[in-house]
C-alpha atoms as a PDB file:
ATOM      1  CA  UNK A   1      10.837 -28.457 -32.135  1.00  0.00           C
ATOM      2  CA  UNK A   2       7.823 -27.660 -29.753  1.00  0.00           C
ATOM      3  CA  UNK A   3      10.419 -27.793 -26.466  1.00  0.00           C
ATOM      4  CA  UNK A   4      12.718 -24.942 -28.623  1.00  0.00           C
ATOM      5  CA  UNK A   5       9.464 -22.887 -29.388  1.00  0.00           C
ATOM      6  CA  UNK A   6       8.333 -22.815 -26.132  1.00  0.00           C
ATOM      7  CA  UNK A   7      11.746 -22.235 -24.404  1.00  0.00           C
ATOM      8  CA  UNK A   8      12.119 -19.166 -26.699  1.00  0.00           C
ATOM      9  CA  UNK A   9       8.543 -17.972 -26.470  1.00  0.00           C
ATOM     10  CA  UNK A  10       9.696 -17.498 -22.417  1.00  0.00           C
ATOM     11  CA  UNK A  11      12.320 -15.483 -23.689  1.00  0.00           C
ATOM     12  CA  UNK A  12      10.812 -13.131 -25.565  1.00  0.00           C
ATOM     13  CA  UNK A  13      11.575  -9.053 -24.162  1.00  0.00           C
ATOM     14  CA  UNK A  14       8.584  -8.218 -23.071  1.00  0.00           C
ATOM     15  CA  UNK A  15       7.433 -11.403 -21.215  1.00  0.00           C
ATOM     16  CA  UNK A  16       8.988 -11.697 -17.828  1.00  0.00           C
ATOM     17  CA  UNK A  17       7.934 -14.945 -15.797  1.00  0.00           C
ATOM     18  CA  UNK A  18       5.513 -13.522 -13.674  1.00  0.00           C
ATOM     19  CA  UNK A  19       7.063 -15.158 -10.320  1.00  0.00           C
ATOM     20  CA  UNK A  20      10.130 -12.982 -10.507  1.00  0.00           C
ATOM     21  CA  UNK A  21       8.278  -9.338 -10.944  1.00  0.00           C
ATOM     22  CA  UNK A  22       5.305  -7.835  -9.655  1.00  0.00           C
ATOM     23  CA  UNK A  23       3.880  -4.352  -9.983  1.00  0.00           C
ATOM     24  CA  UNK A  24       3.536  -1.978  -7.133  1.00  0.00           C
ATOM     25  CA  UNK A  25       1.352   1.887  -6.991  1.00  0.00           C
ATOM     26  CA  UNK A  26       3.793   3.925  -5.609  1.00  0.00           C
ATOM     27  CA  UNK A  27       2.545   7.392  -4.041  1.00  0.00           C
ATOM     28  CA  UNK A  28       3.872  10.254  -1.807  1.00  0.00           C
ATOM     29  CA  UNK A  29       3.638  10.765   1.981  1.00  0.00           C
ATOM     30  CA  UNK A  30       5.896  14.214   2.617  1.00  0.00           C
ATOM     31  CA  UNK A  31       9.464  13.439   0.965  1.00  0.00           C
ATOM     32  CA  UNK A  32       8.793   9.861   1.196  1.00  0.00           C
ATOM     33  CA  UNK A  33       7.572   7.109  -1.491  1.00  0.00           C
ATOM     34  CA  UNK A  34       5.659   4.322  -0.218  1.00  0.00           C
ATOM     35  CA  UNK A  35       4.138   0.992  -2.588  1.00  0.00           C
ATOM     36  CA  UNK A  36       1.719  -1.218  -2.241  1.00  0.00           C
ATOM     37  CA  UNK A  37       0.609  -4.124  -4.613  1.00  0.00           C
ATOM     38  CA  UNK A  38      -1.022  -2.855  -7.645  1.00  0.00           C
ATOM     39  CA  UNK A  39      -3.579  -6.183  -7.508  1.00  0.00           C
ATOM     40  CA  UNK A  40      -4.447  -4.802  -3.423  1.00  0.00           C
ATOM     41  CA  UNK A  41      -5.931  -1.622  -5.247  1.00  0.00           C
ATOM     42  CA  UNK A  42      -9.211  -1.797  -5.687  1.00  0.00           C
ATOM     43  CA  UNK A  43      -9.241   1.737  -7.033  1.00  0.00           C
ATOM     44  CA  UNK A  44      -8.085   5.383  -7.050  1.00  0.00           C
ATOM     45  CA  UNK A  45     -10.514   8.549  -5.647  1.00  0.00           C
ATOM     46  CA  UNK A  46     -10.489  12.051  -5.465  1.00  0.00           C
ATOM     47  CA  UNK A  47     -10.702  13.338  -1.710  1.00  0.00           C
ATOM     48  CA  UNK A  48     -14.370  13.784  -0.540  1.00  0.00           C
ATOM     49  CA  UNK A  49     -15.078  14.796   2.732  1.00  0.00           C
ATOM     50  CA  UNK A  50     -16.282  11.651   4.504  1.00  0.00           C
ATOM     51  CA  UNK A  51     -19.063  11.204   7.639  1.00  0.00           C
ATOM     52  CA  UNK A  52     -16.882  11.162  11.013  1.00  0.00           C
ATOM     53  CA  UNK A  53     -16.952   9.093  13.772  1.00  0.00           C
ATOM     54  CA  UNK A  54     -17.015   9.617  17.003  1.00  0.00           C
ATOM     55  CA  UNK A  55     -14.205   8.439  19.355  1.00  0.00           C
ATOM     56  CA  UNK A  56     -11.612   6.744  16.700  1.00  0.00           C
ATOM     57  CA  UNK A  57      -7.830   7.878  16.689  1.00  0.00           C
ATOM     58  CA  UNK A  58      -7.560  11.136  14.828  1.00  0.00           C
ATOM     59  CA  UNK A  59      -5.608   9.025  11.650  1.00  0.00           C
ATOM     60  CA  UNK A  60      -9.014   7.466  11.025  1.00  0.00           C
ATOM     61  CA  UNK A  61     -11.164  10.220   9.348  1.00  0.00           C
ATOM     62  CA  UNK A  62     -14.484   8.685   9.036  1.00  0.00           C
ATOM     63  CA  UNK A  63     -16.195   6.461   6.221  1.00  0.00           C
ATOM     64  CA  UNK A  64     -17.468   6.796   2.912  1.00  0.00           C
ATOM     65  CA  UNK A  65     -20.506   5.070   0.991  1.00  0.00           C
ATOM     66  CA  UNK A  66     -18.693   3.216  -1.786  1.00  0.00           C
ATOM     67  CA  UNK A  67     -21.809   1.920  -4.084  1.00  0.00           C
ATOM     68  CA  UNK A  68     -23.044   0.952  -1.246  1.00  0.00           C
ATOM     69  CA  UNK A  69     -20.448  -0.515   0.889  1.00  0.00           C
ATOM     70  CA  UNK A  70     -19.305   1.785   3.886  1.00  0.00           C
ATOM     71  CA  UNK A  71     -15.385   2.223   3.752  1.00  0.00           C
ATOM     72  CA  UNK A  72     -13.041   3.260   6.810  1.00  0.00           C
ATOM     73  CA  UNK A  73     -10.900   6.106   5.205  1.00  0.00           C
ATOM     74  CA  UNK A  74      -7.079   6.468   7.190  1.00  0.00           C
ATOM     75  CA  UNK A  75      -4.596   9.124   6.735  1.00  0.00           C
ATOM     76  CA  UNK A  76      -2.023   7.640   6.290  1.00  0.00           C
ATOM     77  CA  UNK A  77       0.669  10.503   7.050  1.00  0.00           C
ATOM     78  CA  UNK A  78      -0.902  10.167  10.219  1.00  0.00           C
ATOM     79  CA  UNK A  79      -0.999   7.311  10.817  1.00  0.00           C
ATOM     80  CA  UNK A  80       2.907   7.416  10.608  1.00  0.00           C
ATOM     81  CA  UNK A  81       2.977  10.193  12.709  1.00  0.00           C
ATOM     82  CA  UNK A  82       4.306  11.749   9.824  1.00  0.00           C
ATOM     83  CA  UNK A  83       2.269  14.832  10.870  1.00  0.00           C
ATOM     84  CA  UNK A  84      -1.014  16.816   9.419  1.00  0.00           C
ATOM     85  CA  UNK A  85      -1.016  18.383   6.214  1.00  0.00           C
ATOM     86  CA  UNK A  86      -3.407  20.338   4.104  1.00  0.00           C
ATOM     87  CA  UNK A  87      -5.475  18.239   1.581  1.00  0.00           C
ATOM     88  CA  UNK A  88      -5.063  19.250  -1.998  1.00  0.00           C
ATOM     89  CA  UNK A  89      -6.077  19.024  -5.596  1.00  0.00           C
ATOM     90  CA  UNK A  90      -3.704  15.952  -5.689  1.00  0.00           C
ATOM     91  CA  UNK A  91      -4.512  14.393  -2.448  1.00  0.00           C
ATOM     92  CA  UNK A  92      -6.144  11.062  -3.351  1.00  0.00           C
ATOM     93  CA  UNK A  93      -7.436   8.013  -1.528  1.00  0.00           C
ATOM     94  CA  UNK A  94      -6.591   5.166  -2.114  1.00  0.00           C
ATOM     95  CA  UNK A  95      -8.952   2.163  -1.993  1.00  0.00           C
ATOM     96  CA  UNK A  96      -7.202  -1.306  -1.162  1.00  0.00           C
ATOM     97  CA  UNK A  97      -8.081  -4.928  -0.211  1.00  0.00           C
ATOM     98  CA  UNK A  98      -6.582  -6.644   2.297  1.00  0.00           C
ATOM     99  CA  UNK A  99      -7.312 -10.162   3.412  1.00  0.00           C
ATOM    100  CA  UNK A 100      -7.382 -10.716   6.909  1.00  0.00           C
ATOM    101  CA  UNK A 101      -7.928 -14.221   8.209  1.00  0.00           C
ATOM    102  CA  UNK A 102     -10.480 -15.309   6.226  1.00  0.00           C
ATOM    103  CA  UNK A 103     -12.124 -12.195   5.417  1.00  0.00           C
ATOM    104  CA  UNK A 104     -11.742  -9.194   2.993  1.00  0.00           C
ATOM    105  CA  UNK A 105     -11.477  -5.989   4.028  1.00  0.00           C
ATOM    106  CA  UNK A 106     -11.557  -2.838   2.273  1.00  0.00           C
ATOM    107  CA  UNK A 107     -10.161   0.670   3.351  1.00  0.00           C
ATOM    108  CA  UNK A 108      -9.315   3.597   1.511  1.00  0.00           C
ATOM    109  CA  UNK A 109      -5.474   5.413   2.627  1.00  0.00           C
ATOM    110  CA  UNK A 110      -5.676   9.181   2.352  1.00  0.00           C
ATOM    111  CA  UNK A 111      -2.176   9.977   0.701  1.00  0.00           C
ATOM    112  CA  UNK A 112      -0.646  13.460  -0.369  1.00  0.00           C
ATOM    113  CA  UNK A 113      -0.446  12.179  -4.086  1.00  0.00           C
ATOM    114  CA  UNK A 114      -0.067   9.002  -6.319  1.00  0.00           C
ATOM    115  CA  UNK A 115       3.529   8.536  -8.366  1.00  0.00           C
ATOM    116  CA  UNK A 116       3.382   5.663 -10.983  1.00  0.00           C
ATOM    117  CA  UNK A 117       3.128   2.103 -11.337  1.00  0.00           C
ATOM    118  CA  UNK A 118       6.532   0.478 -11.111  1.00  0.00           C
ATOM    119  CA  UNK A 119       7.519  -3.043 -12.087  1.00  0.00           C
ATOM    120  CA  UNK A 120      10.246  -4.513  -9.604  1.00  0.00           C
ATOM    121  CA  UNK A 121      12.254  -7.633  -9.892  1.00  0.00           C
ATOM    122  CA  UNK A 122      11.436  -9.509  -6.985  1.00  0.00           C
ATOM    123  CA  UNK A 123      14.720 -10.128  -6.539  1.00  0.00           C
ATOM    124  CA  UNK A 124      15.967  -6.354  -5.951  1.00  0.00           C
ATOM    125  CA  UNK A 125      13.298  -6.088  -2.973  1.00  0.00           C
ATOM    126  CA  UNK A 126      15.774  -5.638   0.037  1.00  0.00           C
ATOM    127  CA  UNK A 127      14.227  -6.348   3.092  1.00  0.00           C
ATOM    128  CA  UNK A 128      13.368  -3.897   5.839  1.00  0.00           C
ATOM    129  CA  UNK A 129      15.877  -2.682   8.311  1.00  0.00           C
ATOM    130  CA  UNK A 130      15.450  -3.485  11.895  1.00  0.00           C
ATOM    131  CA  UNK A 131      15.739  -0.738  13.905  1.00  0.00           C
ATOM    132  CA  UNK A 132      15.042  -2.378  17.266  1.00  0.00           C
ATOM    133  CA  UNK A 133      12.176  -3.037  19.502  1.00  0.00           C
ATOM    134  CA  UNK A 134      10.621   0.681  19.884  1.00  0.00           C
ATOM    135  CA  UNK A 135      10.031   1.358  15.988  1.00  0.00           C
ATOM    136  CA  UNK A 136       7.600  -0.882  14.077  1.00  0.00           C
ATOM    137  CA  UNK A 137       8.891  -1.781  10.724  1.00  0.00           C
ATOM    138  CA  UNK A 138       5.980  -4.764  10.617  1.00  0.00           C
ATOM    139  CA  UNK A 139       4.267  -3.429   7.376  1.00  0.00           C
ATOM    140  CA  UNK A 140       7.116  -2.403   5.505  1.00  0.00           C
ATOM    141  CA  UNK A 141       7.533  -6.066   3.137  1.00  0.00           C
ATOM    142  CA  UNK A 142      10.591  -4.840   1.629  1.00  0.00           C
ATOM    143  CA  UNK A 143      12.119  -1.926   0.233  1.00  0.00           C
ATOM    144  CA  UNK A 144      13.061  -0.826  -3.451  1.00  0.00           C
ATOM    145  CA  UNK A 145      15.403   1.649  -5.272  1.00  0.00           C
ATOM    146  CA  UNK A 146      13.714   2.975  -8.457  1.00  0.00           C
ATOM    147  CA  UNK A 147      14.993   5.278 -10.634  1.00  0.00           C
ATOM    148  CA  UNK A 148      17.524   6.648  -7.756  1.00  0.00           C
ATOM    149  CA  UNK A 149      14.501   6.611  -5.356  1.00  0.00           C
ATOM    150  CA  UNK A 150      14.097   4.391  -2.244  1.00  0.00           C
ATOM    151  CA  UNK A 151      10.313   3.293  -2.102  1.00  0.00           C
ATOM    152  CA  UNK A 152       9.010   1.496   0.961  1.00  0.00           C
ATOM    153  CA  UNK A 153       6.786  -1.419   0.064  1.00  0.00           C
ATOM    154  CA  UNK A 154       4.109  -2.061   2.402  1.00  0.00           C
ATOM    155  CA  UNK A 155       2.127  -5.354   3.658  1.00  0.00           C
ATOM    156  CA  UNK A 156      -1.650  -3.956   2.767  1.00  0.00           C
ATOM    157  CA  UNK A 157      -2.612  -7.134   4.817  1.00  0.00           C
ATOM    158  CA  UNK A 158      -0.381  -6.195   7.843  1.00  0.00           C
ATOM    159  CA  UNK A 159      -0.726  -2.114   7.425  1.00  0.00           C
ATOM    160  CA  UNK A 160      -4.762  -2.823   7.543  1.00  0.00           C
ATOM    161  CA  UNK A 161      -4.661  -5.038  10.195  1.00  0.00           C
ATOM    162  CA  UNK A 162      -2.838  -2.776  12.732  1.00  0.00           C
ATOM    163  CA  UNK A 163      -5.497  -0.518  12.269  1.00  0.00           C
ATOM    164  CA  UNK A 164      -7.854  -2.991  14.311  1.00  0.00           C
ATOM    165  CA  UNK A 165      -8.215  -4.336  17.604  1.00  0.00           C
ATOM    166  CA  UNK A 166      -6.382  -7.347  16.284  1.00  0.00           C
ATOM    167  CA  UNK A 167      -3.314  -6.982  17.661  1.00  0.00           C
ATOM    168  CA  UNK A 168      -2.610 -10.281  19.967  1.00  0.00           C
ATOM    169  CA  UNK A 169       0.782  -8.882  21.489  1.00  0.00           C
ATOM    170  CA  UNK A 170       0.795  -6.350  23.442  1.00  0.00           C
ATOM    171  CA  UNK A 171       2.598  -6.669  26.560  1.00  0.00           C
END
């Protein structure tokens, strides 16, 4: 009787094994939707003009004091070289972890506006299209169709790391 119980407790609407879904903020950039992994966001802020710094790329638009922590802030439209645009009422940053190497890192993404939380099967998470050697699909993880949207799921890990010195392969 206990095997039965617990087979049907797995069943139950409601309760999907948590290995075959995971949750994903989605937000704007332009036209596009982009997601990253709701458990890599550490939290969601209004924009705030931030304390620049001399000499970085002009994606990376200075730092912030987060209760004490300073945090690198990145445009992320930028960043894309999806061009400049005005920052609005509903331009947010977006604070996420990434772990790289051994380390945590935090960094908050300047994007034009958050969407929703989404739940995806794993399993409907196509993988990103290679479109050759000159265009960098290495932080895309996989990409989604929601609701008759395409959203782009990014690698917080990977998308944070490019932003460093890190990069081992340049030839």
């Amino acid at each position: 009787m206990s095997q039965t119980a617990e087979s049907n407790e797995a069943e139950q609407p409601g309760k999907k094994p948590q290995a075959s879904s995971a949750q994903f903020l989605s937000f704007t950039l332009g036209r596009e939707e982009y997601g990253v992994d709701i458990l890599r966001v550490q939290e969601i802020r209004s924009w705030e003009p931030v304390s620049r710094i001399p000499n970085v790329p002009s994606y990376e638009k200075g730092v912030v004091n987060l209760r004490g922590a300073i945090v690198p802030i990145i445009d992320l439209r930028e960043r894309f070289a999806l061009g400049c645009s005005q920052y609005t009422p509903v331009t947010v940053v977006v604070v996420l972890q990434a772990h790289v190497g051994d380390k945590t890192r935090v960094m908050g993404v300047v994007v034009d506006a958050v969407s929703d939380v989404i739940d995806v099967d794993k399993k409907n998470i196509q993988s990103a299209p290679d479109f050759g050697a000159k265009v960098s699909t290495e932080f895309i993880s996989g990409l989604v169709s929601v609701n008759q949207r395409m959203v782009m799921l990014l690698d917080v890990d990977k998308l944070l790391k490019l932003d460093g010195v890190d990069d081992d392969d340049e030839s």
